[in-house]
Protein backbone atom coordinates (compact mmCIF):
# COMPACT_ATOMS: atom_id res chain seq x y z
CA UNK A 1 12.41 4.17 3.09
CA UNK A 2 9.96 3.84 5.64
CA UNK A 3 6.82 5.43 3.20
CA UNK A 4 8.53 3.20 0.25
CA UNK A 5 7.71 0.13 2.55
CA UNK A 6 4.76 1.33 4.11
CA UNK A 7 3.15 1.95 0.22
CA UNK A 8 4.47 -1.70 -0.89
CA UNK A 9 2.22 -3.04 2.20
CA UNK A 10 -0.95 -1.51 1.17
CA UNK A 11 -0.42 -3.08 -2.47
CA UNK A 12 0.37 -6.13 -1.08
CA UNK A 13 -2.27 -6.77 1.12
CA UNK A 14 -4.88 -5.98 -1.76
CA UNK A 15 -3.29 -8.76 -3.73
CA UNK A 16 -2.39 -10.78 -0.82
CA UNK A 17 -5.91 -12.61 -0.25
CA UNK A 18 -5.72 -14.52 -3.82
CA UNK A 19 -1.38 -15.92 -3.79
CA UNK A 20 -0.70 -18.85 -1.69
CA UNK A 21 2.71 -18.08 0.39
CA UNK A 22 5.06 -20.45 -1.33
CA UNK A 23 4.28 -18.67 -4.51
CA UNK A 24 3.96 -15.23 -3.47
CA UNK A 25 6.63 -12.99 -5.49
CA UNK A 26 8.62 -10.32 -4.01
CA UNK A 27 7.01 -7.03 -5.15
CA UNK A 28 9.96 -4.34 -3.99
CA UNK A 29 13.03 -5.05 -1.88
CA UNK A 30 15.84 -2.62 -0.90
CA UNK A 31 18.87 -2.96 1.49
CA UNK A 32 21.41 -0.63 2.11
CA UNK A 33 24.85 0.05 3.76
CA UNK A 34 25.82 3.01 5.39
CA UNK A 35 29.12 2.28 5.05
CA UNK A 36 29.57 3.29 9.13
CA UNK A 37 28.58 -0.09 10.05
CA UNK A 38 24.89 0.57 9.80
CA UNK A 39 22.92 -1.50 7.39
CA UNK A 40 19.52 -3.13 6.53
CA UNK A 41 17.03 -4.66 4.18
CA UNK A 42 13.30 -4.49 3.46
CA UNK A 43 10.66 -6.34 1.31
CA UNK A 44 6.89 -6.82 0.30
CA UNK A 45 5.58 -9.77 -0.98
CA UNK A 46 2.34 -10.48 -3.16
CA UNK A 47 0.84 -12.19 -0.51
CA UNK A 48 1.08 -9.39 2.24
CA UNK A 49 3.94 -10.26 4.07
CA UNK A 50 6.29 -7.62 4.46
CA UNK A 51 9.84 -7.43 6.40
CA UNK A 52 12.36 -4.39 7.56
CA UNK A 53 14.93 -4.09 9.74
CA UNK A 54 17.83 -1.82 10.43
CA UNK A 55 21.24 -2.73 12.20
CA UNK A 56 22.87 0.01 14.26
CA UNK A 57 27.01 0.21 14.30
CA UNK A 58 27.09 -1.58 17.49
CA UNK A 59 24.82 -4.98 15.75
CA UNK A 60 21.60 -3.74 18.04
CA UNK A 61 18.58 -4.56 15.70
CA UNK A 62 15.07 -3.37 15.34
CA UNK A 63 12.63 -4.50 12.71
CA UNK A 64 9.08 -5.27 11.89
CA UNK A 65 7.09 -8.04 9.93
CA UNK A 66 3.66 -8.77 8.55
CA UNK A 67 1.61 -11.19 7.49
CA UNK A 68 -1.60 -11.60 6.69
CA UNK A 69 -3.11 -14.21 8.97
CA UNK A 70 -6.17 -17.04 7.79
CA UNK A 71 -8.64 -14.27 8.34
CA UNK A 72 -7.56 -11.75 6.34
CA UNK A 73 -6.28 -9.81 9.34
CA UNK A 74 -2.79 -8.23 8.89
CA UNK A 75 -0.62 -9.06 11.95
CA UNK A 76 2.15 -6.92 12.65
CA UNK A 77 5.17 -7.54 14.86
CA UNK A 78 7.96 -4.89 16.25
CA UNK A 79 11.39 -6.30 17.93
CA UNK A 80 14.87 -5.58 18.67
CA UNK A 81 17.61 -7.74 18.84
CA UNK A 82 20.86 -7.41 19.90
CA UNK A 83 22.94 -8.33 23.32
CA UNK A 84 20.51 -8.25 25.48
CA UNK A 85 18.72 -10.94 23.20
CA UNK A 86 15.37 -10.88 21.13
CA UNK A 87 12.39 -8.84 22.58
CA UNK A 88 8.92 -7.84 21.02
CA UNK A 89 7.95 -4.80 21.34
CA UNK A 90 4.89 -4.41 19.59
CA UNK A 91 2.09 -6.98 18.41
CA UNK A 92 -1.24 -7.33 19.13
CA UNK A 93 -2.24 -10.79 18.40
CA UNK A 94 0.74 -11.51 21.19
CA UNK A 95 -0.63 -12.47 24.42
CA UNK A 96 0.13 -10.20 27.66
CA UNK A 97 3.64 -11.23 29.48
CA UNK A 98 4.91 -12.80 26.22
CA UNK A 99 7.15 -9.81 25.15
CA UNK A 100 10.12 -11.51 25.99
CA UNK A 101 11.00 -9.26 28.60
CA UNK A 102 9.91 -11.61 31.12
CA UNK A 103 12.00 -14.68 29.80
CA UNK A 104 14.21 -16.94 31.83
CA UNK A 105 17.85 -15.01 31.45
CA UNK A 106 20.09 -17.27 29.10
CA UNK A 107 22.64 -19.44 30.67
CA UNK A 108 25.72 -21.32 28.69
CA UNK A 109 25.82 -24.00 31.14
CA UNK A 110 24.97 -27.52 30.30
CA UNK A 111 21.73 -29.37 31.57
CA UNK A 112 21.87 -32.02 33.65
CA UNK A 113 22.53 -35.43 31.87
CA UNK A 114 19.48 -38.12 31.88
CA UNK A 115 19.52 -41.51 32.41
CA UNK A 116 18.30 -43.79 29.48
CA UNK A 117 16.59 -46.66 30.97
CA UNK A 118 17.77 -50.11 29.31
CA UNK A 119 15.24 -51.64 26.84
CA UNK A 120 12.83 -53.82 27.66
């Protein structure tokens, strides 16, 4: 699947300079179901913007995307997802100690309430 993708990004990043993104058409696009639990999609766009991820039995996620950016430069960005939230782990154009792993841990409790001040 991987070399399937892989091909539909070179194609699409020769055409992608000359579609603008609302119009871009989907070139290939595949998804499957293990039937164990496991499932996942993938697709390539005209433009250059390609998607895949996979979904392990137990909901954990890993996927990539790309897009080509306003220079003709093809970013590229690798996360998981899962319970222990969303985390990059691959992207160049992503500045240092913006992975994710560094982010504030998530907490369900409510903020403090604010005080409106009466109108004038």
């Amino acid at each position: 699947m991987f070399k399937l993708v892989a091909a539909s990004c070179l194609v699409a990043a020769a055409c992608g300079q000359f579609v603008e993104p609302k119009n871009a058409k989907i070139l290939k696009e595949q998804r499957f179901n293990a039937g164990d639990g496991r499932f996942g999609s993938a697709f390539a766009q005209e433009d250059g913007t390609v998607y895949r991820e996979e979904t392990s039995a137990d909901g954990e996620r890993i996927g990539q995307y790309s897009y080509i950016d306003n220079d003709g430069k093809t970013i590229t960005v690798r996360y998981t997802a899962g319970k222990d939230g969303f985390r990059i782990l691959e992207g160049a154009h992503v500045p240092t100690g913006a992975t994710g792993l560094e982010s504030a841990a998530f907490g369900a409790e409510s903020p403090a309430p604010v005080q409106v001040a009466a109108p004038i």
